[in-house]
Structure formats: C-alpha cells, structure tokens
Protein backbone atom coordinates (compact mmCIF):
# COMPACT_ATOMS: atom_id res chain seq x y z
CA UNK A 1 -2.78 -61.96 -44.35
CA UNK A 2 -3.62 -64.98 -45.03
CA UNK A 3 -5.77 -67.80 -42.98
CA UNK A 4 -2.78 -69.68 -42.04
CA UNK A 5 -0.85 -67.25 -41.19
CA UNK A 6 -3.51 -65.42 -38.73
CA UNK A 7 -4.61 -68.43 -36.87
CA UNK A 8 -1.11 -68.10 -35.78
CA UNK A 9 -0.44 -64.74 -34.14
CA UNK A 10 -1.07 -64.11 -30.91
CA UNK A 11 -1.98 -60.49 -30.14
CA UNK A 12 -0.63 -58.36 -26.95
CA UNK A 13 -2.96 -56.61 -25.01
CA UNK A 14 -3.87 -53.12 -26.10
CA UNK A 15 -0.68 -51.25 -23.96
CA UNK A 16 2.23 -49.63 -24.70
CA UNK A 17 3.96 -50.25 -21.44
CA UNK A 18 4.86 -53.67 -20.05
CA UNK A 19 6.27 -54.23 -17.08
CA UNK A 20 9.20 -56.41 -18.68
CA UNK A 21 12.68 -55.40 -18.18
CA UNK A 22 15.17 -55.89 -20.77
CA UNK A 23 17.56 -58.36 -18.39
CA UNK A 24 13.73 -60.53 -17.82
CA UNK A 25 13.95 -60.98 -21.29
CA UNK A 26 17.57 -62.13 -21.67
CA UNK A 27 19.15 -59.49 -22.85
CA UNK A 28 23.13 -58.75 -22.38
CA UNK A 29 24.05 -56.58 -18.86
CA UNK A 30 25.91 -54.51 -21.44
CA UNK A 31 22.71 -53.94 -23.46
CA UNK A 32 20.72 -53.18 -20.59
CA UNK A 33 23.48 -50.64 -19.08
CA UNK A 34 22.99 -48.54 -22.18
CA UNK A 35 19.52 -49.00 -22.26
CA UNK A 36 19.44 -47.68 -18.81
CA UNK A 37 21.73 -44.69 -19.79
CA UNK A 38 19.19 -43.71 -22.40
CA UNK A 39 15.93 -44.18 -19.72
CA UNK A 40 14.44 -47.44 -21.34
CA UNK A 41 14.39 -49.72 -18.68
CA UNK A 42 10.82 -51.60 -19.69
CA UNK A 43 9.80 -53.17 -22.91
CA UNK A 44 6.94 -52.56 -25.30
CA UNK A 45 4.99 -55.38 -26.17
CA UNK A 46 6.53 -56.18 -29.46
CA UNK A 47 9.88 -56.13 -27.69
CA UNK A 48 8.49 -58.40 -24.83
CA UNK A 49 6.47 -60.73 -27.11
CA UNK A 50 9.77 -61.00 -29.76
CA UNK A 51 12.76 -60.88 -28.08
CA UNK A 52 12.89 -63.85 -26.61
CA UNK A 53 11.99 -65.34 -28.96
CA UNK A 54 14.81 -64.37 -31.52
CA UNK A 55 17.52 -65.20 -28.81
CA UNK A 56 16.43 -68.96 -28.85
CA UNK A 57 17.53 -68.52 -32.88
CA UNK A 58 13.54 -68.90 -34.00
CA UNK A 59 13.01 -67.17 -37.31
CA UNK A 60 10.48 -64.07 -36.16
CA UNK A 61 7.78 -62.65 -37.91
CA UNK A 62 6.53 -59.18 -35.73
CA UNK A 63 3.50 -57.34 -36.85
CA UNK A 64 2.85 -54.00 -35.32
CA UNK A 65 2.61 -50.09 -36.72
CA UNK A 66 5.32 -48.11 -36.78
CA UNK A 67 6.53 -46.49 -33.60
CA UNK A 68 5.28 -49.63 -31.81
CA UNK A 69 9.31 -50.25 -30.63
CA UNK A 70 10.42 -52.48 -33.58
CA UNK A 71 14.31 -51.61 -33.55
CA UNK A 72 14.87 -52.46 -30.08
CA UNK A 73 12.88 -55.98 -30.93
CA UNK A 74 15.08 -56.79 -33.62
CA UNK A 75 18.32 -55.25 -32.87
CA UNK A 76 18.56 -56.04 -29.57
CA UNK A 77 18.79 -60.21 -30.42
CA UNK A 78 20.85 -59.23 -33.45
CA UNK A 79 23.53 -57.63 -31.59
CA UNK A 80 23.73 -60.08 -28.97
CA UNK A 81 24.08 -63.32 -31.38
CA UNK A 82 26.67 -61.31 -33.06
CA UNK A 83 28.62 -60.50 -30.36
CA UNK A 84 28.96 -63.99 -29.43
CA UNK A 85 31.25 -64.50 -32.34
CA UNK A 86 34.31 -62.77 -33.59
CA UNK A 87 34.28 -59.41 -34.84
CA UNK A 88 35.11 -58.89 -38.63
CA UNK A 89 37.73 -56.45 -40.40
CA UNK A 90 37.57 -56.17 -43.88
CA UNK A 91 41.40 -57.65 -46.02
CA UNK A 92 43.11 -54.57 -47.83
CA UNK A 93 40.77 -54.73 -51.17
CA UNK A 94 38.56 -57.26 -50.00
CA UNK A 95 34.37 -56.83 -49.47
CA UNK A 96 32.75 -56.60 -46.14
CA UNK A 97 31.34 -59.52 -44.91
CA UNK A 98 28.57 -58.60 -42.50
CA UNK A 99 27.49 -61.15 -40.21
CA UNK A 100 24.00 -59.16 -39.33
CA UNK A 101 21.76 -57.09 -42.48
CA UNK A 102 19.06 -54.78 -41.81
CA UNK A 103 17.27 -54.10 -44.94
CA UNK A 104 14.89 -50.92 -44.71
CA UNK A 105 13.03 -48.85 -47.73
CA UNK A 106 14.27 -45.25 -46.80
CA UNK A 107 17.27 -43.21 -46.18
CA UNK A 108 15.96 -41.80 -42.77
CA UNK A 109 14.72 -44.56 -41.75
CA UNK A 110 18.32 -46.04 -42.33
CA UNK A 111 19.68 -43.35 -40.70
CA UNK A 112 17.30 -43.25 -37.65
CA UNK A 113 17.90 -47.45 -37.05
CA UNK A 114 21.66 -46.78 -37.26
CA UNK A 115 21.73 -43.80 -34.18
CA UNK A 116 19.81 -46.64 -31.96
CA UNK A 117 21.84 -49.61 -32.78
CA UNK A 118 25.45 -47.80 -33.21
CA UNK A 119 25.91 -47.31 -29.24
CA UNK A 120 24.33 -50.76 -28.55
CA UNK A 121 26.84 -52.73 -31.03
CA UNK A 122 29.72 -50.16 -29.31
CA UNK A 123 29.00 -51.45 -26.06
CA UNK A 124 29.78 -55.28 -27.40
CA UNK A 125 32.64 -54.03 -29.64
CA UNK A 126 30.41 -54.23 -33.04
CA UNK A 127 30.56 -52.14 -35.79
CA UNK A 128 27.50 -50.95 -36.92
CA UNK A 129 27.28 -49.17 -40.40
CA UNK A 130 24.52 -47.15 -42.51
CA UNK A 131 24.42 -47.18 -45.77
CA UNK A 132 21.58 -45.38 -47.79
CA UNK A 133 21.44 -43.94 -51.36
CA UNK A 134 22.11 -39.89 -51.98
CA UNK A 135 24.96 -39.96 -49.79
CA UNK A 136 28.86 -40.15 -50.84
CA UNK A 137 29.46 -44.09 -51.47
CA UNK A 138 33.34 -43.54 -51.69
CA UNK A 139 32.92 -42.44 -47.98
CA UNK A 140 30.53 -45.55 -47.03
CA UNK A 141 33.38 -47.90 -48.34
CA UNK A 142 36.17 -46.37 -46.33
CA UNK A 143 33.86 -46.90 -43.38
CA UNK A 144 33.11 -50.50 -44.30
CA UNK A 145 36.80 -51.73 -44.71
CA UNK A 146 37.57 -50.17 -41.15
CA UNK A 147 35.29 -52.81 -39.69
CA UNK A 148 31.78 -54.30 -40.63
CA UNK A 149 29.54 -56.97 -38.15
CA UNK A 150 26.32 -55.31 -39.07
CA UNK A 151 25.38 -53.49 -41.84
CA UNK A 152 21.87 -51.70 -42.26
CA UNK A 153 21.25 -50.33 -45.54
CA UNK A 154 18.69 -49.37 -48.05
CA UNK A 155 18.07 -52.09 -50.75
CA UNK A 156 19.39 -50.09 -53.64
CA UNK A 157 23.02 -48.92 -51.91
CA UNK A 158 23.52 -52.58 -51.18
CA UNK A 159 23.12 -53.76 -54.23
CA UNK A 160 25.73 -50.95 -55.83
CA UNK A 161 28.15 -52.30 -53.38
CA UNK A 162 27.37 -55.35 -53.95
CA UNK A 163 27.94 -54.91 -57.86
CA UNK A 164 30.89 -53.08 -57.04
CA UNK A 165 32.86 -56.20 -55.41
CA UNK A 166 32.53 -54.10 -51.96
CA UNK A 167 29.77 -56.16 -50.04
CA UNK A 168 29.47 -60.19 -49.58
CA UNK A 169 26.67 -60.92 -47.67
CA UNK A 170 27.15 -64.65 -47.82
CA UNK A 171 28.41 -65.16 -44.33
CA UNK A 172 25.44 -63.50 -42.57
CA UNK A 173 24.14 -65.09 -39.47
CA UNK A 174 21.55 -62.63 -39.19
CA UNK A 175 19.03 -60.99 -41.75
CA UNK A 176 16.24 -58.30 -40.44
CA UNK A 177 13.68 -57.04 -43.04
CA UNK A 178 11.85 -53.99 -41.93
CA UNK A 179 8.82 -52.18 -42.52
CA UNK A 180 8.78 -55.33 -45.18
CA UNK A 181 5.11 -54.11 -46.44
CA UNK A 182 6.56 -50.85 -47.11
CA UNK A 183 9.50 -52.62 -49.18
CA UNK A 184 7.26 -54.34 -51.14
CA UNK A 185 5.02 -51.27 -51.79
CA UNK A 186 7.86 -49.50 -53.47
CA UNK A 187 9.18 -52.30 -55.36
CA UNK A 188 11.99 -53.29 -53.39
CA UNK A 189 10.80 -57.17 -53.26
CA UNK A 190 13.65 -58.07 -56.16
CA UNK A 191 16.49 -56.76 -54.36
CA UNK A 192 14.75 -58.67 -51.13
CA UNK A 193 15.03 -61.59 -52.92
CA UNK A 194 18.49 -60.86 -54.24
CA UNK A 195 19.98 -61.56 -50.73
CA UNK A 196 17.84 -63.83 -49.58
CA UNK A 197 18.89 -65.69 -52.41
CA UNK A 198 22.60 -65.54 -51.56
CA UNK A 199 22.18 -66.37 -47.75
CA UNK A 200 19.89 -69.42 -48.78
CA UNK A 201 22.48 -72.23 -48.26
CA UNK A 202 24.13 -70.58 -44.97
CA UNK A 203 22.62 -71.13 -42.15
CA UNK A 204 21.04 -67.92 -40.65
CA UNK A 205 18.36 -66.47 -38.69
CA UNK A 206 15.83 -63.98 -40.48
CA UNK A 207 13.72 -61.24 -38.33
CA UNK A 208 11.07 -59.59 -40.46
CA UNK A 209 8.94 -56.92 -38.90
CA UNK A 210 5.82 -55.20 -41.01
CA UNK A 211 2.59 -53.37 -40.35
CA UNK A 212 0.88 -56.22 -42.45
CA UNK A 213 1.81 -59.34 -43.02
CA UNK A 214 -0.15 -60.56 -46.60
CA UNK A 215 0.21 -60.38 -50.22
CA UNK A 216 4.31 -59.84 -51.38
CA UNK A 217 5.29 -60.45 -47.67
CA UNK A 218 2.84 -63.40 -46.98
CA UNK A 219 4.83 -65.40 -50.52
CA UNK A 220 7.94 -64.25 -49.05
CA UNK A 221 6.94 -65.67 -45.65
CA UNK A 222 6.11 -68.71 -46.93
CA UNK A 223 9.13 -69.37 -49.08
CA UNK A 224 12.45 -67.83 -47.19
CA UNK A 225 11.58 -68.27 -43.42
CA UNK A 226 11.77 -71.62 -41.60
CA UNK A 227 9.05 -72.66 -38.73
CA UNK A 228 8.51 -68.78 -37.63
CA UNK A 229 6.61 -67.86 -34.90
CA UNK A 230 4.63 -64.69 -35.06
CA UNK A 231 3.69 -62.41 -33.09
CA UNK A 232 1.06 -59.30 -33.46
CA UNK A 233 0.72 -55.84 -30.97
CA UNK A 234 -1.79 -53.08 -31.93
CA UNK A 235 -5.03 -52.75 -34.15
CA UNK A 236 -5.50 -50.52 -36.77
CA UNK A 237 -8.65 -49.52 -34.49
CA UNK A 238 -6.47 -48.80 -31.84
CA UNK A 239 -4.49 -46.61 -33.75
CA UNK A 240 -7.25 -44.35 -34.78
CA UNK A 241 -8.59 -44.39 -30.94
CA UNK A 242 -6.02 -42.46 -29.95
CA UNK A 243 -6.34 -40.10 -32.32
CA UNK A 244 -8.38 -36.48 -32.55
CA UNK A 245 -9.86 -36.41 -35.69
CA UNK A 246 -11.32 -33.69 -37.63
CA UNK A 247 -12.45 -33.34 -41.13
CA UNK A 248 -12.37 -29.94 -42.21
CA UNK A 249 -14.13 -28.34 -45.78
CA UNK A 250 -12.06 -25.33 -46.64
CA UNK A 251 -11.89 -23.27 -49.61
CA UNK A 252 -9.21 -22.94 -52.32
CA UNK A 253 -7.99 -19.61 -51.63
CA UNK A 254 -8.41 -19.70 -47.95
CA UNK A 255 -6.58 -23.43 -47.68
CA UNK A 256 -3.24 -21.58 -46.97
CA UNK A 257 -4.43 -19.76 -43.94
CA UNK A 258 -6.15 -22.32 -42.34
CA UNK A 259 -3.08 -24.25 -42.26
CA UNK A 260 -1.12 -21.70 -41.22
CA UNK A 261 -3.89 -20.69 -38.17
CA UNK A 262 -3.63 -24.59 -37.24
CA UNK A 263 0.19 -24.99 -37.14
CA UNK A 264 0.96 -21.53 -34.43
CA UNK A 265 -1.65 -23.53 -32.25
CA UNK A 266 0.30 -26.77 -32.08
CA UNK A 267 4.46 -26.75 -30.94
CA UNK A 268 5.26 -29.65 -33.66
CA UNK A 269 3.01 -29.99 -37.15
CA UNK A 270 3.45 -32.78 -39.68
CA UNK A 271 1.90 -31.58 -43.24
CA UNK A 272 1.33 -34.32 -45.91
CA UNK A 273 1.17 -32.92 -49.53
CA UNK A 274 1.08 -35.30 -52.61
CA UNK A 275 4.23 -33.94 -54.61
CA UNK A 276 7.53 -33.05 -54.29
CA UNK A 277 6.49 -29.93 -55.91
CA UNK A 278 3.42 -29.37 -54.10
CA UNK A 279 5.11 -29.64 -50.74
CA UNK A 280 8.08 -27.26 -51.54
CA UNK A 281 5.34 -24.67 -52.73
CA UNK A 282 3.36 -24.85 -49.18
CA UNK A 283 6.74 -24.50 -47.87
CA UNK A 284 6.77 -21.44 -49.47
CA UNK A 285 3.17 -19.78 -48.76
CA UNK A 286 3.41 -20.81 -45.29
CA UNK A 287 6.46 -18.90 -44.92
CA UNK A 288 5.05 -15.77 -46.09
CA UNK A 289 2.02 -16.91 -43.52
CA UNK A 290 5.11 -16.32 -41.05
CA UNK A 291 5.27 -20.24 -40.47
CA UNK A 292 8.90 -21.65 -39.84
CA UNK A 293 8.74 -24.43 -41.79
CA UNK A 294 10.45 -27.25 -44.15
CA UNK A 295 10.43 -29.52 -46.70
CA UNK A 296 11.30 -32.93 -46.79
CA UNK A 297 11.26 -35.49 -50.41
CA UNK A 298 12.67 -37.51 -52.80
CA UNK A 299 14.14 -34.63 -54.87
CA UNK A 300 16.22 -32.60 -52.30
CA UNK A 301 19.95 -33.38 -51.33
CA UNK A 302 20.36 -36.18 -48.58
CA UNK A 303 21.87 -33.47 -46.19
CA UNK A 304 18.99 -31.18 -46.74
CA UNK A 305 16.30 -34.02 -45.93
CA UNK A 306 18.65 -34.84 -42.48
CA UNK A 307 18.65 -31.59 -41.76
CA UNK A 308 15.18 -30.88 -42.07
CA UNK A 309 14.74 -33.64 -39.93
CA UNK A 310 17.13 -33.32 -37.47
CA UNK A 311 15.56 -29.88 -36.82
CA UNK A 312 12.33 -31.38 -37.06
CA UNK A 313 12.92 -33.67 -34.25
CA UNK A 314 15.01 -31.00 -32.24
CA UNK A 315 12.15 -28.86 -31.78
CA UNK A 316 13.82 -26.21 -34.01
CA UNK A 317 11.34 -26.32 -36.40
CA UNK A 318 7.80 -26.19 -35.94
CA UNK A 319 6.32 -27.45 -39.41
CA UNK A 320 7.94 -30.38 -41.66
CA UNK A 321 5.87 -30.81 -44.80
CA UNK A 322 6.52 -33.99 -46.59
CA UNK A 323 5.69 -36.45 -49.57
CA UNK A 324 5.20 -39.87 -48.31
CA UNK A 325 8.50 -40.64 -47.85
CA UNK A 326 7.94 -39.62 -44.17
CA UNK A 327 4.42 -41.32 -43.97
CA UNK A 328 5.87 -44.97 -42.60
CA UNK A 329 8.88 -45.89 -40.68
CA UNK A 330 10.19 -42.78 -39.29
CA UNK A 331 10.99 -41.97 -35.41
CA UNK A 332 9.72 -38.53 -34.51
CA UNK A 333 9.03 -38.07 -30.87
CA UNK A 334 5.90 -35.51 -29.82
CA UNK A 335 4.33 -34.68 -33.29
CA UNK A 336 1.37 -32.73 -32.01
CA UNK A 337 -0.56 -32.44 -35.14
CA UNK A 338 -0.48 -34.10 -38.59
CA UNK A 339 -2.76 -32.43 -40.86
CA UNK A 340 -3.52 -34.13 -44.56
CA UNK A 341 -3.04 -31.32 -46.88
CA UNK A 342 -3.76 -33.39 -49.92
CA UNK A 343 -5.98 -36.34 -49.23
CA UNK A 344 -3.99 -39.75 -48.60
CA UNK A 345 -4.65 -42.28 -51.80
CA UNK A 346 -6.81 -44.74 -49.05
CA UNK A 347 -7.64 -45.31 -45.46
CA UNK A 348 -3.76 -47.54 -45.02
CA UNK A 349 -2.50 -44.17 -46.28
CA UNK A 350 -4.47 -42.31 -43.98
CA UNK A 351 -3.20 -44.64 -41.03
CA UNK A 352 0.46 -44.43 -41.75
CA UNK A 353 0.42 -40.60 -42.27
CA UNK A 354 -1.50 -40.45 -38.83
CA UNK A 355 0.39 -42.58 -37.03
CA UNK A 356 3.16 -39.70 -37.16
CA UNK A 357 1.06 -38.67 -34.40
CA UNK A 358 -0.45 -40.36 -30.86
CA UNK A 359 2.43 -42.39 -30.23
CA UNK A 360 3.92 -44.59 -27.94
CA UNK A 361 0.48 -44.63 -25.89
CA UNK A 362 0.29 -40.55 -26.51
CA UNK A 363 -2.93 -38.93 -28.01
CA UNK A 364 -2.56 -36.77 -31.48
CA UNK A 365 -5.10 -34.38 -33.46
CA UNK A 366 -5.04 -35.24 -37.13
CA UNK A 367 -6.60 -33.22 -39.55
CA UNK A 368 -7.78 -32.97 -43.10
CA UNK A 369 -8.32 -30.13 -45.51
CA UNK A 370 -10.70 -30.27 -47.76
CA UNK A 371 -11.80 -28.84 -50.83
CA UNK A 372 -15.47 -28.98 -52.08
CA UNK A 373 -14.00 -31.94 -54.51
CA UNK A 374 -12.80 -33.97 -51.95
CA UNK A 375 -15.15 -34.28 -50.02
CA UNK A 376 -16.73 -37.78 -51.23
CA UNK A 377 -12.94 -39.51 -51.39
CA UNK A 378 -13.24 -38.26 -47.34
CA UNK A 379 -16.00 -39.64 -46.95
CA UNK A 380 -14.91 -43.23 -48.30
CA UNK A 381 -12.00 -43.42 -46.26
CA UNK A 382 -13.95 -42.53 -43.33
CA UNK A 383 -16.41 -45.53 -44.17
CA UNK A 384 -13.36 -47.94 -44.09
CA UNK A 385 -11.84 -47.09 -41.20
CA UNK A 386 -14.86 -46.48 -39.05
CA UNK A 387 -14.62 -43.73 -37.88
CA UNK A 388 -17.85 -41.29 -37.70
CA UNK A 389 -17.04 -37.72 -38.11
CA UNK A 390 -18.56 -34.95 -39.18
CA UNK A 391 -17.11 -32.74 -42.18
CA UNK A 392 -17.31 -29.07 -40.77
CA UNK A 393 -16.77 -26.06 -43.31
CA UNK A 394 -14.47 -23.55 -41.79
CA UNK A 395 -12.30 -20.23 -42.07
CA UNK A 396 -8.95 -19.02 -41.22
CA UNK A 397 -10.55 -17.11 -38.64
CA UNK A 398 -12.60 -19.74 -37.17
CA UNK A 399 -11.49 -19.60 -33.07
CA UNK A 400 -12.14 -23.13 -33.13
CA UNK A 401 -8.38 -23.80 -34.93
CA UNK A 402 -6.93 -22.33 -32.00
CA UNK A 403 -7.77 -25.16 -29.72
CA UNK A 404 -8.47 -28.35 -31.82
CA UNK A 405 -7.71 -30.91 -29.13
CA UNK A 406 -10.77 -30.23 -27.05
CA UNK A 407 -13.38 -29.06 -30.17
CA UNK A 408 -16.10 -31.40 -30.28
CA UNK A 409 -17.84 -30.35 -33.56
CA UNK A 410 -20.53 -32.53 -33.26
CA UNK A 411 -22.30 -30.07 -30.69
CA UNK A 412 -21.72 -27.23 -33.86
CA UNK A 413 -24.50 -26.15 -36.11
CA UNK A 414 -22.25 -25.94 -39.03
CA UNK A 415 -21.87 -29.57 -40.07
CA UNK A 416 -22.23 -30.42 -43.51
C-alpha cells in the first residue's frame, strides 16, 4: 500500500461485533427484515465502517481478510441504490443490461456471494444472477433474459457473454470488485480493466473490497475510482492471535497417519496440498486411513467442487482437501482445523490458508507437516509473521494429536 493511500484509512478497533444495527446504518426495513430472518441483526466493523458510506454514493475502498463480513458491506448499498430505480428485463434477443456487477476470482466464491445476495435483491424485487465458468452457459443466458439488475460473475464468464452479444454492462450504476488482490494475483487485472473501461463515461459508483490494498490494486485505485474513502478492520497480527499454531516435523512414510490421527480429533478439517494431483491422492490414502474425506480443484467438474463443498459446509463431511482455490474468499462456517499439508509458497499464503479457520472472532488450530526438508522454508515464514513456535518432531501415535487445542509444546522435551 502505498504512503498516500495509508495515511488515509482509518482502522476499527480489534472486534468482530459492533453494536450497530443494520436500520442505524440506513439500511432498507426490507433488508433488515431478512436480515433478521437469517439472525444478523448487528454489523461487523467493515459493514459499520462502509455502509454508510456507500449509501451517500462515495466510491469505497474496504480492506479487511476474508470472512471479516465483506458481502453484506457491499451488497447491502448495492441492492438498495438499485432498487431505487426500475427493474430491468432483457428484449427477445437483446443482452442484459445489469445495473449492479460483482466481479470475483472464483466459482465458489461466485456461488457463495450469490446465496447471500439472491434473497436480499428478492425482498426489493431484484434479480440477482451468478455466473461462473465450468457451468452450462446456455442455461446462464436463459436465466439472464428472464430478468437481470445485478449480475455477479467471474471475470472470464463475463467476458464470453460479453463476446457473445449476451451482456452490456454499459448502463451499470454500480460496480463491486472483490477480493481485488486475489484478482490481480491470478491475472484477472485485464478483464478488470475491460469493464472498467466500458463503464468509464457513465456515471457509476465502484465498491472494491481486498485483503491489501498496493501494487495492481493501488494503480487501479488511483486511476478508476473518484475521491474514495477507505476504510481498514483487522491486522494480519490479529489474525494469527487467534490462531493455535503448531509446527509439526513428521516423516515421509508416517505423514499419512499423522494427518489422519489429527483429522478424527477435530469435527471439520481443512487440508491444503500444492496440486491438483497431490490433493486427489491424499484424498485417497486418507480414505484407506478410514477418513471421510474430499477433494476440491481446478480440474474436477463444477458440480463435483459444489458438492464437495456443500457437504463440506453441511457438516457431512469431515475433511475437504484443497489446492488454493479454497485458500481466499470462501465462506465456511466452524472449520476446526486447517492443517498445511504442503508448505504455503510465503507467510500471505500461510495467512489466507489459515484464515479458513478462527473466524468471525472464533479461535482455530492450524497446523503444519513437515518433512526434514522443510523445515528451514518453516522457519522463514515463521520469522515474517512473528510468530515464535517451536518445531516438534512427532508420530502417528503421539497422544498429543488427540487434543491439539490445549498442547502447549513449549513445556515438551522434544523440541527441535
């Protein structure tokens, strides 16, 4: 981030409940009844610091890590500027003109935004569509020319229905870039630009929200948005408070088991592997370990990664292993234990892998596995974020797996 842009944030205090109510803030009665419904009734600090905010039309810059409450900050002013103008039907054989965008990096992500904004935009009479690559297009289309206010949608499905005559996103009143760091990390940044580009000489009203807010997003910052006020809610530091951490050496043959002994302790396990291939392999051993578990990654079908998921999130399954695909962005309540199968590439890896865990204000145990190789790249990440642990060698059968929460290894003799 740069100078500029830090001297003006204001950060919220280091909470994760305020004591705003949505109808404090400004938010519709009709918004708030479904809120309600659902038992949100108070506001997280990036909700309370933003929303306001965004209803007075103020371009809106929010930083905060994921699961800090972002979709409810954005889509709550979205939905309510929206509704204060007509509601659009497509012509026979003519493109959807959204009048509010929400442009995300991944399919799940898409999907997870759409199930929170759908019944909000029902209660105002919006229609709120999803679309995301690996999923039928001919079936997004049909949904589109039914009706189309808001739109949110992965960056490379837009711009095939774009191409395709099916999308014109010229009229929108209301653009929302999220997880924009995450965008840029993947190389999403041209087809960013692509409709930012196309909105430029319409008057509109852009909402990004990122866990950082330099490099690619700082340039975009600077050149798209007009007078935005920021606004900033939890530290990196704070992040990793909440968090059990252990750092465990464990040998090659023996890596299965320990994984396996950690998961039957915990009632919801997030595994991180490197691959696509290297995840659907644990998959397998852990199985034969007698470990209900799944896969989620770039590579499967779009139904199998929802379903995965869905289960995942349903408490029906007890392990999801995953690529990075599921390190940022994604909305999992009560993950009791992320463990780093494969070491993350850095410590901002580390972080957004962890923070699949301790959420919301909860605590989480996160957990590495290392090999005798790995050890140093450990110890570097460690250094950067700092955090002092100790690296403990350990075995399948170590009782200490059974009840990682409480272990304190430091009072152990067999630290490295």
């Amino acid at each position: 981030m740069s100078s500029e842009i830090k001297e003006s944030v204001p950060s919220a205090k280091d909470s994760y409940a305020t004591n705003k109510t949505f109808a404090e803030l400004g938010v519709l009665p009709e918004l708030v009844t479904v809120l309600s419904e659902q038992g949100i009734t108070t506001a997280f600090p990036i909700q309370a610091l933003t929303i306001s905010d965004a209803l007075a039309g103020r371009d809106v810059c929010g930083k905060a890590k994921t699961g800090s409450g972002k979709t409810l900050g954005f889509g709550l002013p979205m939905l309510q500027r929206i509704s204060a103008g007509e509601t659009y039907k497509a012509k026979e054989g003519g493109p959807a003109r959204p009048r509010g965008l929400v442009l995300l990096p991944t399919r799940e992500l898409c999907v997870q935004v759409h199930e929170v904004l759908k019944p909000l935009g029902a209660a105002l009479g919006l229609h709120v569509n999803a679309v995301y690559g690996g999923a039928d297009i001919e079936r997004q289309v049909k949904s589109l020319r039914r009706g189309c206010d808001v739109i949110i949608a992965t960056p490379g499905r837009l711009i095939d229905l774009g191409d395709r005559g099916e999308v014109n996103v010229e009229d929108l009143d209301v653009l929302v870039l999220d997880e924009a760091d995450r965008m840029a990390d993947m190389g999403f940044m041209p087809q960013v630009e692509w409709v930012l580009r196309r909105i430029a000489e319409h008057p509109h009203q852009t909402l990004l929200f990122s866990a950082t807010l330099d490099g690619a997003i700082d340039r975009l910052v600077k050149r798209y948005l007009t007078d935005p006020v920021f606004h900033e809610v939890a530290s990196d530091t704070q992040t990793v408070s909440l968090m059990v951490h252990h750092f465990l050496n464990v040998h090659q043959m023996d890596r299965i088991k320990v994984a396996a002994t950690i998961c039957s302790s915990f009632g919801k396990t997030l595994i991180f592997c490197r691959t696509k291939r290297g995840a659907d392999r644990l998959v397998e051993q852990l199985v034969k370990e007698g470990v209900d578990a799944a896969a989620i990654h770039g590579d499967l079908r779009q139904s199998q990664r929802e379903k995965a998921l869905a289960d995942f999130s349903g408490d029906r399954l007890a392990v999801l292993v995953a690529t990075d695909v599921a390190a940022r962005g994604l909305h999992i309540e009560a993950v009791d234990c992320v463990i780093h199968f494969d070491p993350p590439e850095d410590q901002k890896a580390y972080l957004h892998r962890s923070g699949r865990t301790a959420r919301a204000g909860s605590t989480g145990v996160v957990v590495s596995l290392l090999l005798w190789n790995q050890i140093i790249e450990a110890e570097v990440i460690m250094r950067r974020l700092g955090l002092k642990r100790p690296i403990v060698e350990v075995f399948s059968n170590d009782p200490h797996l059974k009840d990682l929460a409480s272990w304190d290894p430091t009072r152990e003799d067999s630290v490295l």
